[in-house]
PDB file of N, CA and C in Angstrom:
ATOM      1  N   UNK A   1       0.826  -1.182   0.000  1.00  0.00           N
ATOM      2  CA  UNK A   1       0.000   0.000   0.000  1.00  0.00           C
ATOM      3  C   UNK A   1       0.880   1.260   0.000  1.00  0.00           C
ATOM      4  N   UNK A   2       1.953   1.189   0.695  1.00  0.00           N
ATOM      5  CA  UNK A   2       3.017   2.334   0.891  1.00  0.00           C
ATOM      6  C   UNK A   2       3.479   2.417  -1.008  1.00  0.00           C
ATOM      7  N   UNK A   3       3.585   1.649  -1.752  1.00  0.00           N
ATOM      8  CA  UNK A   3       4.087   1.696  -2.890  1.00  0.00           C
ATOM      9  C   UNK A   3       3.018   2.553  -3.791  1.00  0.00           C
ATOM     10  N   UNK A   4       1.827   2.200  -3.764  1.00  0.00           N
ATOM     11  CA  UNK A   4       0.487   3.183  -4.361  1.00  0.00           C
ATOM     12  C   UNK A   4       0.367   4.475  -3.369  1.00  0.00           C
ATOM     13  N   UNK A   5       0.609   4.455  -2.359  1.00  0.00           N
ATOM     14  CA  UNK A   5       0.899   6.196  -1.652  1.00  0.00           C
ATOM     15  C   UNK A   5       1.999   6.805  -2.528  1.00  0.00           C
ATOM     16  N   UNK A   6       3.354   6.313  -2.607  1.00  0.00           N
ATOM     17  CA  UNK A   6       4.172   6.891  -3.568  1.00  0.00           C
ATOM     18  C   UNK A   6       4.044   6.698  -4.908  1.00  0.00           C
ATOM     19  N   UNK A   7       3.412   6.311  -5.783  1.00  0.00           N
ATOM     20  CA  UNK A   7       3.207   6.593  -6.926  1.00  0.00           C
ATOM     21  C   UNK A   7       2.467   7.372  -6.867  1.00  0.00           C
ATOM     22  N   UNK A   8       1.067   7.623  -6.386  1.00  0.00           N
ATOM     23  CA  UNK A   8      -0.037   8.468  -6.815  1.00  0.00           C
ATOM     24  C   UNK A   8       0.397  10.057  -6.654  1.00  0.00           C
ATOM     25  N   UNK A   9       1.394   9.935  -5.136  1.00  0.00           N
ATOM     26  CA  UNK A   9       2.320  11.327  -4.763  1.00  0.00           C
ATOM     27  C   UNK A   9       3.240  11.661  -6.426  1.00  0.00           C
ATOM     28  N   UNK A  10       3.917  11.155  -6.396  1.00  0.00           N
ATOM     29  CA  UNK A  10       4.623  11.121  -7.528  1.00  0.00           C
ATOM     30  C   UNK A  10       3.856  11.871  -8.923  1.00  0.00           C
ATOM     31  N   UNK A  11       2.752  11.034  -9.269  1.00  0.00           N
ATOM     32  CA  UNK A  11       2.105  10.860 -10.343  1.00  0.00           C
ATOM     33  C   UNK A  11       1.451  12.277 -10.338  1.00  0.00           C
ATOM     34  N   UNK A  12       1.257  12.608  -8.978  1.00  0.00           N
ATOM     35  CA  UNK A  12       0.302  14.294  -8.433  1.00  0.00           C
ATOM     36  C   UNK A  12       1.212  15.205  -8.884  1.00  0.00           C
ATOM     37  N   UNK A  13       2.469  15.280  -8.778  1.00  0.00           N
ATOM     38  CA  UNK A  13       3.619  16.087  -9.635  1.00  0.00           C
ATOM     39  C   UNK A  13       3.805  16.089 -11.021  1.00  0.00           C
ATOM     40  N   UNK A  14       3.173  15.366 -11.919  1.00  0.00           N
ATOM     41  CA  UNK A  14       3.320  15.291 -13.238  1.00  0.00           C
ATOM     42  C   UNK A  14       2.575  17.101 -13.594  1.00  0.00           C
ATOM     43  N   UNK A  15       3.882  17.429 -14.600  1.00  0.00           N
ATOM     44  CA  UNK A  15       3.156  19.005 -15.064  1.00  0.00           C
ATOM     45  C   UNK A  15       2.257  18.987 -16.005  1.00  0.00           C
ATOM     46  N   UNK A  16       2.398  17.425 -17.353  1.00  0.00           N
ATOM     47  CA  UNK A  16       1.256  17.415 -17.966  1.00  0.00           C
ATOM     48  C   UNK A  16      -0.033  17.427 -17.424  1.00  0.00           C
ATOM     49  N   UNK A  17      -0.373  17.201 -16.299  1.00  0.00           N
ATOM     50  CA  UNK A  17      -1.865  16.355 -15.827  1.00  0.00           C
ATOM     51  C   UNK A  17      -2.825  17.747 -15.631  1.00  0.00           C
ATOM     52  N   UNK A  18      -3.812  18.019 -15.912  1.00  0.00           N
ATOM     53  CA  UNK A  18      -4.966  19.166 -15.231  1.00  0.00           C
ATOM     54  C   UNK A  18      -4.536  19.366 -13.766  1.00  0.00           C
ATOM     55  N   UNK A  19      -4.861  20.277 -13.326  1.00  0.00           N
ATOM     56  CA  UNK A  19      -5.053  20.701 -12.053  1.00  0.00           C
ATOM     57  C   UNK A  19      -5.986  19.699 -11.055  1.00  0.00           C
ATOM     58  N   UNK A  20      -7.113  19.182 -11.879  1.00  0.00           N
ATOM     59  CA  UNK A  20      -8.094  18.878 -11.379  1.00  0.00           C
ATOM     60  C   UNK A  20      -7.399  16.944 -11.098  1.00  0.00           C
ATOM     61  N   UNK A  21      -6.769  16.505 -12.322  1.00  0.00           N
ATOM     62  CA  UNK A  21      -6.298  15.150 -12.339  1.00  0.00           C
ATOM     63  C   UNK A  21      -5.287  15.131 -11.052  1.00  0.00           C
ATOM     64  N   UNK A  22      -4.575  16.130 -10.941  1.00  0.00           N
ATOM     65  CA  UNK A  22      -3.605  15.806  -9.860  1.00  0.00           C
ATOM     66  C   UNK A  22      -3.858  15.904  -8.436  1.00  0.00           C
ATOM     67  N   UNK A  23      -5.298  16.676  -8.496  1.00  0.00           N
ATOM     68  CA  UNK A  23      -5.810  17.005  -6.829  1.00  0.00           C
ATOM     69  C   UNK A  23      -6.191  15.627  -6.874  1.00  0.00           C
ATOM     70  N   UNK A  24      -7.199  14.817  -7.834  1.00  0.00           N
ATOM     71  CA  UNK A  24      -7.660  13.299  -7.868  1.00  0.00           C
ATOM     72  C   UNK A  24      -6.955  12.108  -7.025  1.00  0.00           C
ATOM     73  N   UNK A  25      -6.044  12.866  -7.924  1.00  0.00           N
ATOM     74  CA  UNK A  25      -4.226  11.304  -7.660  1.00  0.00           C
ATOM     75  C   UNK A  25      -3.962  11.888  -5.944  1.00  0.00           C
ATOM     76  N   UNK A  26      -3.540  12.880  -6.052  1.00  0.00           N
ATOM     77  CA  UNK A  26      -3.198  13.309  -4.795  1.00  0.00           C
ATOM     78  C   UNK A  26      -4.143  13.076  -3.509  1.00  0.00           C
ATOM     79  N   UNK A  27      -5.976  13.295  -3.599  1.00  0.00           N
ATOM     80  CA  UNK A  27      -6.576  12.828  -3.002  1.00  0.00           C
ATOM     81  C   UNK A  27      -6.315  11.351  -2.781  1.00  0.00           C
ATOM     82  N   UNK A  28      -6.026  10.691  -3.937  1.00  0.00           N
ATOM     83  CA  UNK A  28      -6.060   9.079  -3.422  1.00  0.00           C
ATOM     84  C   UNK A  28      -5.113   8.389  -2.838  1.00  0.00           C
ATOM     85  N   UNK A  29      -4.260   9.132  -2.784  1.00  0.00           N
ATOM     86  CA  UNK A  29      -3.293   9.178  -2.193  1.00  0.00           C
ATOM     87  C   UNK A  29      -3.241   9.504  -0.239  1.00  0.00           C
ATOM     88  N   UNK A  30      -3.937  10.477   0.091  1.00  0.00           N
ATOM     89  CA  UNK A  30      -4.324  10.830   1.341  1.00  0.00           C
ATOM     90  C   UNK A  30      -5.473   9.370   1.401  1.00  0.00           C
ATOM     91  N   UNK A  31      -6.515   9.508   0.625  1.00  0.00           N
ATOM     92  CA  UNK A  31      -7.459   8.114   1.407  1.00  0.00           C
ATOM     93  C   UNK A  31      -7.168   7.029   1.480  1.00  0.00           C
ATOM     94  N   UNK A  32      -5.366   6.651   1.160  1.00  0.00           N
ATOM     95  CA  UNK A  32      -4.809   5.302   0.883  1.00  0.00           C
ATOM     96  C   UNK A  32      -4.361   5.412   2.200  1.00  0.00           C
ATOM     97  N   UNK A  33      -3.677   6.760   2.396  1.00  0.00           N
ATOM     98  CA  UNK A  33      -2.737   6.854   3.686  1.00  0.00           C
ATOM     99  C   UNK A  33      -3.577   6.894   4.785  1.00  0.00           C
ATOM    100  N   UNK A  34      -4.908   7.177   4.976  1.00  0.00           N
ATOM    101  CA  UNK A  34      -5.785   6.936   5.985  1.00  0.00           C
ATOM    102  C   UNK A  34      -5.840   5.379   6.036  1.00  0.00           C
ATOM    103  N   UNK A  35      -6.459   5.236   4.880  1.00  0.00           N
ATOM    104  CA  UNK A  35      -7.063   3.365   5.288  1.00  0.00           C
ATOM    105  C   UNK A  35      -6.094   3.005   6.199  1.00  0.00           C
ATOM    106  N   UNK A  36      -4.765   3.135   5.448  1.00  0.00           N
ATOM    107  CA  UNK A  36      -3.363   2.435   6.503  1.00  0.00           C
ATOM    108  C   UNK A  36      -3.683   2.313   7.828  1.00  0.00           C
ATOM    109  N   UNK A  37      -3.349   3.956   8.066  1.00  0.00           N
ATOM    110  CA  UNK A  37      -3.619   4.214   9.315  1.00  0.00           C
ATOM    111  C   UNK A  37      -4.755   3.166  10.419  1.00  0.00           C
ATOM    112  N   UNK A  38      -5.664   3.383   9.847  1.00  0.00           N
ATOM    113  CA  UNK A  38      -6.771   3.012  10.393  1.00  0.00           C
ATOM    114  C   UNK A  38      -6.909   1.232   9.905  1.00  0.00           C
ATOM    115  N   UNK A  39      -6.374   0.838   9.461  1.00  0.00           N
ATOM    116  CA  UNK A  39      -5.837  -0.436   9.375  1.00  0.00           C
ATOM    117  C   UNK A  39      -5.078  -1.429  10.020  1.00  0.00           C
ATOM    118  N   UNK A  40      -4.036  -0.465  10.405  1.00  0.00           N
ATOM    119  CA  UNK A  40      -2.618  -0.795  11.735  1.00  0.00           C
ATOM    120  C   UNK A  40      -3.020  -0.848  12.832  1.00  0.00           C
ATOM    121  N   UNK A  41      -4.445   0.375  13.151  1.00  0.00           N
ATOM    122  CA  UNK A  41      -4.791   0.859  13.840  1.00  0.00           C
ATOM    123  C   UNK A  41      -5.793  -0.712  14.409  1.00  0.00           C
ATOM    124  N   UNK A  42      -5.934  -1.431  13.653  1.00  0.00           N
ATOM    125  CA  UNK A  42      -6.620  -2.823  13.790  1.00  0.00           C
ATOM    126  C   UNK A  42      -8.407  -2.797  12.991  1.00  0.00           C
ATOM    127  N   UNK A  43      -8.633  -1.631  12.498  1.00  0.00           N
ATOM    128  CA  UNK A  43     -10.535  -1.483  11.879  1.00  0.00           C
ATOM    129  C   UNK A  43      -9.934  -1.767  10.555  1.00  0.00           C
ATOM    130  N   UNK A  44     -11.543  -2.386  10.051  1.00  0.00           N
ATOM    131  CA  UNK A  44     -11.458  -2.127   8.342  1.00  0.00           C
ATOM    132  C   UNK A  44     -12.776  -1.271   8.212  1.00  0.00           C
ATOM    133  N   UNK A  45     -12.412  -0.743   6.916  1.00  0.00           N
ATOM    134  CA  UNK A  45     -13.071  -0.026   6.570  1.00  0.00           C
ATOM    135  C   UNK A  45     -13.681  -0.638   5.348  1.00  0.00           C
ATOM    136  N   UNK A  46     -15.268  -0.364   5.146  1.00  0.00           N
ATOM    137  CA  UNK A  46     -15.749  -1.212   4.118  1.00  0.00           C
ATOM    138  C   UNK A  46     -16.068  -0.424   2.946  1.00  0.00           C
ATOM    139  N   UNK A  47     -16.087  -0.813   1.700  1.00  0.00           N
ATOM    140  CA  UNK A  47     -16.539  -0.159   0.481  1.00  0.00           C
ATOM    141  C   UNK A  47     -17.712   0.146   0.319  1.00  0.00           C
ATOM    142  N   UNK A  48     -18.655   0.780   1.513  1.00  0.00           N
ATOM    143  CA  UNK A  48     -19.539   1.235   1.226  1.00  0.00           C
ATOM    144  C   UNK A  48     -19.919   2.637   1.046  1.00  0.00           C
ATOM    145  N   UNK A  49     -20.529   3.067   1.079  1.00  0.00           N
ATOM    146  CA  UNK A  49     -21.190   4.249   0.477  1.00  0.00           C
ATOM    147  C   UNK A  49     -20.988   5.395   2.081  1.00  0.00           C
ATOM    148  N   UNK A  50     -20.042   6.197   1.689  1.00  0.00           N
ATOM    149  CA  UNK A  50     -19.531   7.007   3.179  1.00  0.00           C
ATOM    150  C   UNK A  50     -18.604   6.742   3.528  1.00  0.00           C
ATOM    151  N   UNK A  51     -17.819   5.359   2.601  1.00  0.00           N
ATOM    152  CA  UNK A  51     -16.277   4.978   3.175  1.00  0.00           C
ATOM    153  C   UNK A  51     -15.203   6.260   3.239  1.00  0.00           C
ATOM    154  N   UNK A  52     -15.729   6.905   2.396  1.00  0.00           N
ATOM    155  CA  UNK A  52     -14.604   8.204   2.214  1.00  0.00           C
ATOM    156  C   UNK A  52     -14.693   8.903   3.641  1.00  0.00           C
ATOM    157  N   UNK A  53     -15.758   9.433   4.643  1.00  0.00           N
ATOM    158  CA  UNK A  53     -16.120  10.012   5.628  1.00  0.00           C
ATOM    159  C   UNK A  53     -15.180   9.558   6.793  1.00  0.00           C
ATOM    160  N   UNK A  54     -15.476   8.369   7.028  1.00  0.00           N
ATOM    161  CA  UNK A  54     -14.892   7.569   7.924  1.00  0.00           C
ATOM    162  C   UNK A  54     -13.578   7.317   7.464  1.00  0.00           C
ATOM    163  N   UNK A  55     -12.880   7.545   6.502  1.00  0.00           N
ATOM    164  CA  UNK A  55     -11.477   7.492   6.229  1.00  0.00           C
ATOM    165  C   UNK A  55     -10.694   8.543   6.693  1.00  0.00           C
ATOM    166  N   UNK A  56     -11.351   9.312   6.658  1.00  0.00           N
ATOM    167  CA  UNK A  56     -10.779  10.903   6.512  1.00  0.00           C
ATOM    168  C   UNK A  56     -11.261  11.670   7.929  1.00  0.00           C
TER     169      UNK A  56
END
């Protein structure tokens, strides 16, 4: 999971991408680094509808 935190970081620096594509990458990047968190932390978090809320 640490390997898709640094790509998407990475990928958020590309100068071709929109403004809007790199806040995307970069967001998914923060809700990857939550799940972690809250993963280690011993919860899962489920793919439902509000998962983003409870990630963040």
């Amino acid at each position: 999971m640490r390997q898709l935190i640094a790509r998407d970081l990475e990928d958020a620096c590309v100068a071709g991408l929109s403004a809007d594509r790199r806040f995307a990458t970069a967001y998914n990047a923060a809700l990857q680094a939550a799940n972690m968190a809250v993963a280690c932390a011993g919860y899962r978090i489920t793919a439902r509808t509000g998962h983003h809320q409870v990630s963040l």
